[in-house]
C-alpha atoms as a PDB file:
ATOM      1  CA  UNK A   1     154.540 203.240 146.746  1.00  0.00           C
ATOM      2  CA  UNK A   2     156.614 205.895 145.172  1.00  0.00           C
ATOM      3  CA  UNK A   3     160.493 205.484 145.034  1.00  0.00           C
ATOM      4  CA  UNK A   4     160.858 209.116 147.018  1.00  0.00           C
ATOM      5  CA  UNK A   5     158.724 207.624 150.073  1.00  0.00           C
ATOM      6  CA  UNK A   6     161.310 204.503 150.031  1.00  0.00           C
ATOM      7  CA  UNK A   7     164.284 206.187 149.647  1.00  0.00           C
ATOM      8  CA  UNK A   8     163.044 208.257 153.064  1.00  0.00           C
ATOM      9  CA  UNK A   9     162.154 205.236 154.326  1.00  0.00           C
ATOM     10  CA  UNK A  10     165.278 203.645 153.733  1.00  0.00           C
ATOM     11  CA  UNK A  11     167.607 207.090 154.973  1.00  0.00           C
ATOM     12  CA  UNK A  12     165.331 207.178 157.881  1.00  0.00           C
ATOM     13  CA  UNK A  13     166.072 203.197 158.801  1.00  0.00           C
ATOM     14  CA  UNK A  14     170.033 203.578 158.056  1.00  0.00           C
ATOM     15  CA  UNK A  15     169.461 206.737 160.665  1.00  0.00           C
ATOM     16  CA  UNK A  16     168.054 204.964 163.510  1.00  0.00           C
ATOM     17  CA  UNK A  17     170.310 202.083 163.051  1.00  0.00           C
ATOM     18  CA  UNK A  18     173.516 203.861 162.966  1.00  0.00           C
ATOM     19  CA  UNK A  19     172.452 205.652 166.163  1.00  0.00           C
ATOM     20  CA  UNK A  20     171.595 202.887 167.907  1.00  0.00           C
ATOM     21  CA  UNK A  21     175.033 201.733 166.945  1.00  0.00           C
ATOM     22  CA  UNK A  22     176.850 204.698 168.016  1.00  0.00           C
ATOM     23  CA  UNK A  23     175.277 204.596 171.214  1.00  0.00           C
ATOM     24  CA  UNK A  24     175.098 200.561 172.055  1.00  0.00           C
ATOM     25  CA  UNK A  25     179.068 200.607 170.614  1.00  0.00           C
ATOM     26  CA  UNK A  26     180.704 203.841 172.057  1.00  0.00           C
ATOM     27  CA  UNK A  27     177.874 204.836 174.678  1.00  0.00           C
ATOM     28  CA  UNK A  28     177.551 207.862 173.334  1.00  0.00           C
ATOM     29  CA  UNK A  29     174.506 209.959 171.445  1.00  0.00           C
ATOM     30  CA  UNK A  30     174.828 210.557 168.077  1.00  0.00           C
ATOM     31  CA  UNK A  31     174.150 214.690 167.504  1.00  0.00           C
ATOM     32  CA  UNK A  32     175.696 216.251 164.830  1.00  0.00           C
ATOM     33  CA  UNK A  33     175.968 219.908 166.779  1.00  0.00           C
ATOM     34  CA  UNK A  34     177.731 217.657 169.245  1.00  0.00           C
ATOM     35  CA  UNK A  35     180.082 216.104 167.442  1.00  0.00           C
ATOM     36  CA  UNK A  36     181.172 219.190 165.144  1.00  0.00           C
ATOM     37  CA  UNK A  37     181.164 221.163 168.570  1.00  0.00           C
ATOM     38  CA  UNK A  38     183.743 218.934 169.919  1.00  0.00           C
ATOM     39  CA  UNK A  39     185.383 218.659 166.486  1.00  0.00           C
ATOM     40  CA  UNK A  40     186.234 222.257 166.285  1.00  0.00           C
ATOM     41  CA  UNK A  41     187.352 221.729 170.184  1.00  0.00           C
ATOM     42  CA  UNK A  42     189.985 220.154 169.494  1.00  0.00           C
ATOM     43  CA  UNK A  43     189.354 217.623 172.428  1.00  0.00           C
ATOM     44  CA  UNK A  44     192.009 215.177 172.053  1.00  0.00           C
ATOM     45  CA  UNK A  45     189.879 212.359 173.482  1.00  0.00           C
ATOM     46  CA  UNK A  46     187.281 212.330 170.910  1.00  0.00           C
ATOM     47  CA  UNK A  47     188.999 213.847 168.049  1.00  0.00           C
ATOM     48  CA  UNK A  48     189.212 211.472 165.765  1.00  0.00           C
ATOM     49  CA  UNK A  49     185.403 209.810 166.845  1.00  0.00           C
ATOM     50  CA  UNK A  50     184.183 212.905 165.703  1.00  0.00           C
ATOM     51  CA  UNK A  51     186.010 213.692 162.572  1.00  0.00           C
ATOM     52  CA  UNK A  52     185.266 209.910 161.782  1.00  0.00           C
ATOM     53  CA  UNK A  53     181.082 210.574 162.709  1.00  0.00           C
ATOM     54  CA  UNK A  54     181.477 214.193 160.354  1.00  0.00           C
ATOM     55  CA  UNK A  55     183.248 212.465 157.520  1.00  0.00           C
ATOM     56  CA  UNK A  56     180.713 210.128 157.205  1.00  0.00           C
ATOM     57  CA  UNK A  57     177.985 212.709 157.611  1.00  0.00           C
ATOM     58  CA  UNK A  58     179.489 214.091 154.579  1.00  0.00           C
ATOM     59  CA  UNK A  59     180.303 211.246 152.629  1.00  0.00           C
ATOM     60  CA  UNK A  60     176.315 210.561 152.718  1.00  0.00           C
ATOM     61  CA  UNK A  61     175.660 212.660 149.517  1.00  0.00           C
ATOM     62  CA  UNK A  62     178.504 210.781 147.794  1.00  0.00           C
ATOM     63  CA  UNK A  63     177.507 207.189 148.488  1.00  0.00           C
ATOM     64  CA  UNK A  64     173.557 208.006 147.608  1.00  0.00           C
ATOM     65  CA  UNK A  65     175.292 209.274 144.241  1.00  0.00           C
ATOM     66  CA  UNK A  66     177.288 205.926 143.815  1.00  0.00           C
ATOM     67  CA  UNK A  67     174.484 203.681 144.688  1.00  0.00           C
ATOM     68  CA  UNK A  68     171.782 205.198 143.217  1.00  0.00           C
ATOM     69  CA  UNK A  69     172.879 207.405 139.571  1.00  0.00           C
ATOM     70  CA  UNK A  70     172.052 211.054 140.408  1.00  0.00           C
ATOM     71  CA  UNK A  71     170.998 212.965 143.431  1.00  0.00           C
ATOM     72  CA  UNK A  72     167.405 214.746 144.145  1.00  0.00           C
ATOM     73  CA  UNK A  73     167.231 217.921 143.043  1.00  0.00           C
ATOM     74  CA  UNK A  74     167.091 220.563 145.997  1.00  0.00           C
ATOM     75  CA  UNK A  75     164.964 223.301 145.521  1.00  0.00           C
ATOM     76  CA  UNK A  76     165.570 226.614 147.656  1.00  0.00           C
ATOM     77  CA  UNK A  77     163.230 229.292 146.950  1.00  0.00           C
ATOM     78  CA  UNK A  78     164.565 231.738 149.374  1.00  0.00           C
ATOM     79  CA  UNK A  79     166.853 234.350 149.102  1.00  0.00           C
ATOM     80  CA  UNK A  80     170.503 233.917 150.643  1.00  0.00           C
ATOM     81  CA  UNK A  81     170.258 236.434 153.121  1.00  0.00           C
ATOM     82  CA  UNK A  82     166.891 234.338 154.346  1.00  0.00           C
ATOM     83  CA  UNK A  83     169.261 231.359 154.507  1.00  0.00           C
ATOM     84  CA  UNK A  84     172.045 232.414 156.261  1.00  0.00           C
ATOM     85  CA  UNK A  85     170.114 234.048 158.754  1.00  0.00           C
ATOM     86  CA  UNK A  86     168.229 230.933 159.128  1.00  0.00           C
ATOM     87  CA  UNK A  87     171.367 229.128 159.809  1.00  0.00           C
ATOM     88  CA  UNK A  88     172.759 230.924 161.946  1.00  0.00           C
ATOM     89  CA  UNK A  89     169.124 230.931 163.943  1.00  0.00           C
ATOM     90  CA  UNK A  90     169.577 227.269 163.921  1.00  0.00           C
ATOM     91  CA  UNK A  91     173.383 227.097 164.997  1.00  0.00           C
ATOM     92  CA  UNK A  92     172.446 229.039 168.030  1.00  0.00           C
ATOM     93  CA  UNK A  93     169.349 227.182 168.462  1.00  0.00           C
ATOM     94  CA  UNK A  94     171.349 224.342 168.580  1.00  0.00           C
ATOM     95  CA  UNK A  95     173.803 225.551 171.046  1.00  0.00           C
ATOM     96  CA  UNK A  96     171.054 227.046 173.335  1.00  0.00           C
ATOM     97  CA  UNK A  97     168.965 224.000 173.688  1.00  0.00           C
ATOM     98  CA  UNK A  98     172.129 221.513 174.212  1.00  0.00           C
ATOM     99  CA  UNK A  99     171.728 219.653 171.036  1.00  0.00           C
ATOM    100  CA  UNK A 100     169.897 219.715 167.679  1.00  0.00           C
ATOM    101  CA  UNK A 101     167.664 217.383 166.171  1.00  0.00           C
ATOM    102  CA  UNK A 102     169.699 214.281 165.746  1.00  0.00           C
ATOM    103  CA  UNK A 103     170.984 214.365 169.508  1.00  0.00           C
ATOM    104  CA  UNK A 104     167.363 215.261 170.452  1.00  0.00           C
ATOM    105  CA  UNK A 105     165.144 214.217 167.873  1.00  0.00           C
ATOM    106  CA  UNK A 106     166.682 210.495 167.144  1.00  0.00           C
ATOM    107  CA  UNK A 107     168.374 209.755 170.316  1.00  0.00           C
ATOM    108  CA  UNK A 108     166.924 211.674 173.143  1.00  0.00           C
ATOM    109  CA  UNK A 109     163.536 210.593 171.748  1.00  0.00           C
ATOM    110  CA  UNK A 110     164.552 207.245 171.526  1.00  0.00           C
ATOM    111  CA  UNK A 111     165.817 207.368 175.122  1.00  0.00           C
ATOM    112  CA  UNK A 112     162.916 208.566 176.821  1.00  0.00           C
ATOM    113  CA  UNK A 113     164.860 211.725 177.640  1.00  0.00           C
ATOM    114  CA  UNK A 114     162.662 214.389 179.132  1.00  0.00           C
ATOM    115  CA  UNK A 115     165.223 217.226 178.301  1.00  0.00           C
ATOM    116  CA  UNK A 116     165.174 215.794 174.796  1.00  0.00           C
ATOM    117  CA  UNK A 117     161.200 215.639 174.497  1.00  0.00           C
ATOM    118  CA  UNK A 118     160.408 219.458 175.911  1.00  0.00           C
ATOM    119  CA  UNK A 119     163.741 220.423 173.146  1.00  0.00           C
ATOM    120  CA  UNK A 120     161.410 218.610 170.284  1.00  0.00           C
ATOM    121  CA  UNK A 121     158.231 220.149 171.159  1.00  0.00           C
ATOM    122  CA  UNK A 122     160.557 223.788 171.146  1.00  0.00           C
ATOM    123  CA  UNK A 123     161.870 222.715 167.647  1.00  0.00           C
ATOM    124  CA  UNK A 124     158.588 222.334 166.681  1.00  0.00           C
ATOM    125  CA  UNK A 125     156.712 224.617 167.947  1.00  0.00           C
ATOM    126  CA  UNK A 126     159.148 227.345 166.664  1.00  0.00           C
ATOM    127  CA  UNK A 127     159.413 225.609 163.269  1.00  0.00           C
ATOM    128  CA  UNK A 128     155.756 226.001 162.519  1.00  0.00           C
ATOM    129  CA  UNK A 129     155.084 229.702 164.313  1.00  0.00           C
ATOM    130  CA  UNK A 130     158.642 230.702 161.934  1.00  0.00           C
ATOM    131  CA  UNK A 131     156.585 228.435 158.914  1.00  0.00           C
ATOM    132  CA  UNK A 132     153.016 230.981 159.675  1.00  0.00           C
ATOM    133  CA  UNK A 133     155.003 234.218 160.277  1.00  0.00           C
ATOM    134  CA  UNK A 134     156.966 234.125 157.086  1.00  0.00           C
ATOM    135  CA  UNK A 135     153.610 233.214 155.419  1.00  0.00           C
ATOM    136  CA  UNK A 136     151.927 235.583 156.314  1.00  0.00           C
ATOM    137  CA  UNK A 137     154.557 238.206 156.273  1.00  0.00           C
ATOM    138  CA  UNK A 138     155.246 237.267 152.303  1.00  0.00           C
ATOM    139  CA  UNK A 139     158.699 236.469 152.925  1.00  0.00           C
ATOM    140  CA  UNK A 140     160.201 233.650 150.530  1.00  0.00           C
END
């Protein structure tokens, strides 16, 4: 098996473990829009649970490089303007649909959740019909 497909294997483990962590520890679901949402809130109640979730979020990169030598190279074959747009599609995506893909995607999955499993199939659906119109439109 190649060393990329365990490597995903392995993030995607660590991923599901840490959220069912998060949520048999604290009770709460682990989204990253949710978290950074009440982060730049200021709520004084989960403050530092949620600078303490974002740091680590961020400190992912930097223990892969420890462990492992060297990062994979990321490849981005669109122009910036395509990029920030997209971001900012997904930010308010995100916000719109109460959660992103970790809160939904991992957890609400995971859960059962209804809400969560009619958010996935939006994700989805608007992930691939984005995927074919930019295809077809030329647009890299």
């Amino acid at each position: 098996m190649n060393a990329t497909y365990l490597h995903a294997l392995a993030g995607g483990a660590l991923i599901g473990l840490a959220a069912a962590a998060y949520l048999l520890l604290l009770g709460r679901v682990a989204g990253v829009s949710g978290a950074l949402g009440a982060a730049l809130a200021f709520r004084p109640q989960e403050g530092l649970r949620n600078l303490a979730f974002l740091f680590g979020v961020f400190c992912g990169p930097f223990l892969y490089y420890m462990v492992f030598g060297g990062v994979p190279t990321a490849r981005f074959e669109s122009s910036y303007p395509v990029l920030i747009l997209a971001g900012l599609l997904v930010g308010f995506g995100a916000r719109l649909g109460s959660g992103c893909t970790s809160g939904h995607g991992v957890c609400g999955l995971a859960r059962l959740s209804p809400r969560s499993f009619a958010a996935v199939a939006t994700f989805m659906a608007t992930a691939i019909a984005t995927v074919a119109l930019m295809n077809a439109a030329g647009v890299k």
